[in-house]
C-alpha atoms as a PDB file:
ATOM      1  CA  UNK A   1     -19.551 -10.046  -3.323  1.00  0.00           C
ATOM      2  CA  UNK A   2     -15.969  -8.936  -2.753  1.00  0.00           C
ATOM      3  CA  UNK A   3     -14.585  -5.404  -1.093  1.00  0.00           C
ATOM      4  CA  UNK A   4     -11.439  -4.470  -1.030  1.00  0.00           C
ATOM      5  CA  UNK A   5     -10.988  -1.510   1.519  1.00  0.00           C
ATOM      6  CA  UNK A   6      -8.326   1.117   1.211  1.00  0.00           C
ATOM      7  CA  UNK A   7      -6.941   2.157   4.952  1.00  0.00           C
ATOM      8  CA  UNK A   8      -5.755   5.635   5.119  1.00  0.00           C
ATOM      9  CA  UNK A   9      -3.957   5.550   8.475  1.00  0.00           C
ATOM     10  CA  UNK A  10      -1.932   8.679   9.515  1.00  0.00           C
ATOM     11  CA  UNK A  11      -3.374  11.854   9.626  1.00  0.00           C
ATOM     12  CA  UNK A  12      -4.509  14.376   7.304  1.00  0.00           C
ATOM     13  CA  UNK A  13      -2.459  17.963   7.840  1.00  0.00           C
ATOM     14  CA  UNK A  14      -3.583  20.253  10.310  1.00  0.00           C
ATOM     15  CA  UNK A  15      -5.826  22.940   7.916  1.00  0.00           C
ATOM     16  CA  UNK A  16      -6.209  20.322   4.875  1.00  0.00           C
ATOM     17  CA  UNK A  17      -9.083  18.242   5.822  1.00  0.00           C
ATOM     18  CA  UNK A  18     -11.628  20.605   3.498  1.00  0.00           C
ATOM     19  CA  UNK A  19      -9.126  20.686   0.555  1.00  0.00           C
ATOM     20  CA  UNK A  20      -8.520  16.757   1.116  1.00  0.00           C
ATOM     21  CA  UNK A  21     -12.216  15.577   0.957  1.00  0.00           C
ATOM     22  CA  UNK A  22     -12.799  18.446  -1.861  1.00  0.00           C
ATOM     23  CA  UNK A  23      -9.758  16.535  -3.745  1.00  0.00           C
ATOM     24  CA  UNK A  24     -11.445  13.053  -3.233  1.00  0.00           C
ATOM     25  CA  UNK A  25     -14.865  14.272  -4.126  1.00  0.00           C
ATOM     26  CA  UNK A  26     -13.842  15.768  -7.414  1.00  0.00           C
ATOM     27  CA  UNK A  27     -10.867  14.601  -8.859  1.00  0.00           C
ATOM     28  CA  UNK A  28     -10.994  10.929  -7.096  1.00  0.00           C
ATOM     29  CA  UNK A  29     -14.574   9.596  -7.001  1.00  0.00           C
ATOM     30  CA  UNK A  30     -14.773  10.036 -10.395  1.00  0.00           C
ATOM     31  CA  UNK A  31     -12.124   7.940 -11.756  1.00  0.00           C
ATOM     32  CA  UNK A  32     -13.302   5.587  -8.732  1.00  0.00           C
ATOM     33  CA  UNK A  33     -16.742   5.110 -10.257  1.00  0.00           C
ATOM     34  CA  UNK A  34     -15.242   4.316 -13.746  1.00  0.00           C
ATOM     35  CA  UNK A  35     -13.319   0.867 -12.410  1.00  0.00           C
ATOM     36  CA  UNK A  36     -14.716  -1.802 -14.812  1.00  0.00           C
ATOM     37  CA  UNK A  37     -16.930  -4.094 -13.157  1.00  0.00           C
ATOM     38  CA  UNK A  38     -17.207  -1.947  -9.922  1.00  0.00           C
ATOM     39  CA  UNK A  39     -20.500  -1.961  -8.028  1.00  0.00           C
ATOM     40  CA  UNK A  40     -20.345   0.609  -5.484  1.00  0.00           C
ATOM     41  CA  UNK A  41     -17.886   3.025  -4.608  1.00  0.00           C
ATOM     42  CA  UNK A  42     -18.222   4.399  -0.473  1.00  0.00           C
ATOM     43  CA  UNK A  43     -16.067   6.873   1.146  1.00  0.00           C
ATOM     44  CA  UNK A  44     -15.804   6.948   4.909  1.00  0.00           C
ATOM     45  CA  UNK A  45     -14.886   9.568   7.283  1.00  0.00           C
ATOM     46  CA  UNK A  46     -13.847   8.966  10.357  1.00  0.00           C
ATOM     47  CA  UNK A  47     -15.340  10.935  13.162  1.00  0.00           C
ATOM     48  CA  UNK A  48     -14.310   9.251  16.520  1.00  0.00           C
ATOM     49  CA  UNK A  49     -12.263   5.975  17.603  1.00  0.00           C
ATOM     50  CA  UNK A  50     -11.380   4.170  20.599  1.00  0.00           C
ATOM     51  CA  UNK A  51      -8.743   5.628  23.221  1.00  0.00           C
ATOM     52  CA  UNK A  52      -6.028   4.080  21.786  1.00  0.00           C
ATOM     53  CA  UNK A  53      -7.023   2.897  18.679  1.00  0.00           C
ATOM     54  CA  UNK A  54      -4.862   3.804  15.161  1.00  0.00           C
ATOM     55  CA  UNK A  55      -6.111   6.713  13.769  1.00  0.00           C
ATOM     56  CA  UNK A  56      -8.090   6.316  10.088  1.00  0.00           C
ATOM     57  CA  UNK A  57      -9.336   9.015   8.580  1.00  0.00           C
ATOM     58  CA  UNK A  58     -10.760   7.701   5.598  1.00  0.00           C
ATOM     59  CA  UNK A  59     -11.290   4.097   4.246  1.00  0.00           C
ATOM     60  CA  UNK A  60     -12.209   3.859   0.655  1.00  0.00           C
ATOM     61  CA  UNK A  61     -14.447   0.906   0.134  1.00  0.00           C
ATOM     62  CA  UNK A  62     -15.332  -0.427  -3.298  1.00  0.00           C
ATOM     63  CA  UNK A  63     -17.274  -3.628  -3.836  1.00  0.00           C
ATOM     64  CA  UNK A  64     -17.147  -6.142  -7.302  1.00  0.00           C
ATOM     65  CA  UNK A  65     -19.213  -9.485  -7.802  1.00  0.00           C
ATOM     66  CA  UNK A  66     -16.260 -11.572  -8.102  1.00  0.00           C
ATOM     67  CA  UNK A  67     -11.984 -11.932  -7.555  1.00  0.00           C
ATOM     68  CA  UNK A  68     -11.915 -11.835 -11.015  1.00  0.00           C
ATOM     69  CA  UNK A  69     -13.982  -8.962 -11.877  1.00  0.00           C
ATOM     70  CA  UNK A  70     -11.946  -7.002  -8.931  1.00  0.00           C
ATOM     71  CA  UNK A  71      -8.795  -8.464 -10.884  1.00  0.00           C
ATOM     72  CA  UNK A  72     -10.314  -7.028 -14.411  1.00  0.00           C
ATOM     73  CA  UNK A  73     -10.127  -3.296 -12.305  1.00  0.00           C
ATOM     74  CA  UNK A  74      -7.036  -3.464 -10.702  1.00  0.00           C
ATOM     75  CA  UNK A  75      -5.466  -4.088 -14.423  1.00  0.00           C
ATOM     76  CA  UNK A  76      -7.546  -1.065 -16.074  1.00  0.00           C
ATOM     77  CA  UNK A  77      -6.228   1.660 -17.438  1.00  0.00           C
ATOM     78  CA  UNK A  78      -8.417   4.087 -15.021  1.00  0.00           C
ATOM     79  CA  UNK A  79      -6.995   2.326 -11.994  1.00  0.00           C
ATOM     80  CA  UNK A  80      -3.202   3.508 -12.752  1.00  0.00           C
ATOM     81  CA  UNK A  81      -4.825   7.098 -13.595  1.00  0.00           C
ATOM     82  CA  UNK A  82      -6.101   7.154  -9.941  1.00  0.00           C
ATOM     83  CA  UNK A  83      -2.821   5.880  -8.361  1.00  0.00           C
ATOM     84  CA  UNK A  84      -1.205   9.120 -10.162  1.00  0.00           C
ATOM     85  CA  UNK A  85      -3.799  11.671  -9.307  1.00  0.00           C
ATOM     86  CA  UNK A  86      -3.567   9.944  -5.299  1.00  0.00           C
ATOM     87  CA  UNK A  87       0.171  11.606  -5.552  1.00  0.00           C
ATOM     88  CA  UNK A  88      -1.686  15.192  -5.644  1.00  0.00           C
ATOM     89  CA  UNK A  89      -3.624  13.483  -2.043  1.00  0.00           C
ATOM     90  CA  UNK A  90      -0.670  12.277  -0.565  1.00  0.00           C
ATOM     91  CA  UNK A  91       0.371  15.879  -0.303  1.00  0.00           C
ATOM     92  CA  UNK A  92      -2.157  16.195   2.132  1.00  0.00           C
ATOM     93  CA  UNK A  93      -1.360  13.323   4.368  1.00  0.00           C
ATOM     94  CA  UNK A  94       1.139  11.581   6.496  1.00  0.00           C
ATOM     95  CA  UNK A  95       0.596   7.840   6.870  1.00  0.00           C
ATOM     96  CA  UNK A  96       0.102   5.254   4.750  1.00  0.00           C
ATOM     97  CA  UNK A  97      -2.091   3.379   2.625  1.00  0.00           C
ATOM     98  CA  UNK A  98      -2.863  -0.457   3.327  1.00  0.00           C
ATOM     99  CA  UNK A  99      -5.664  -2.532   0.938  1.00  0.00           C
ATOM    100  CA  UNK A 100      -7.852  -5.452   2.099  1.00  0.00           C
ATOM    101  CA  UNK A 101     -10.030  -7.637   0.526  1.00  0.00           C
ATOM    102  CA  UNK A 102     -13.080  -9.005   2.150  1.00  0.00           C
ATOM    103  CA  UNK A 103     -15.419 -11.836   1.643  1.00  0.00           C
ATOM    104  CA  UNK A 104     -19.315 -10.547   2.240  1.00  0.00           C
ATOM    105  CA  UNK A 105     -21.392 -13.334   3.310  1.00  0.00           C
ATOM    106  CA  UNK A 106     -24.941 -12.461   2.688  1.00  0.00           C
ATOM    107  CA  UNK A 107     -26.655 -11.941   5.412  1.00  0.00           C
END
């Protein structure tokens, strides 16, 4: 299986954090869920880190059976629909987005 991760690192404006997980929830998620070929969609929250550590308030984490099948999504027509409704989220946070793709090894 593959995952590509999306880091949100920054912070979410003082007040916002309701309005920004009510954005992801119902404008988001669902054009999230459409991606061709996707598996599962997860949405994490952060709630505490390490003294120190760069702050992430949410990682979007979506998982595909293959590179290729991730490659099929990230060319859909639905994936360049949710990089235009993100503007409307971006509004809501200073920081910056990062991706990563992962490997899972069954365990």
């Amino acid at each position: 299986m593959i995952i590509r991760q999306a880091f949100f690192e920054g912070t979410i404006h003082a007040g916002q954090e309701d309005a920004f997980k009510t954005y992801v929830a119902e404008k988001l998620m669902p054009m999230w869920l459409a991606f061709p070929g996707v598996k599962e969609v997860r949405v994490l929250y952060n709630i505490e880190r390490d003294e120190g550590a760069p702050s992430y308030p949410m990682v979007l984490s979506t998982m595909y059976e293959s590179r290729e099948a991730l490659a099929a999504a990230l060319e859909s027509p639905v994936r360049y629909e949710s990089r235009d409704m993100t503007k409307g989220l971006l509004e809501m946070f200073d920081g910056r987005i990062h991706h990563h793709v992962f490997d899972l090894v069954p365990s």
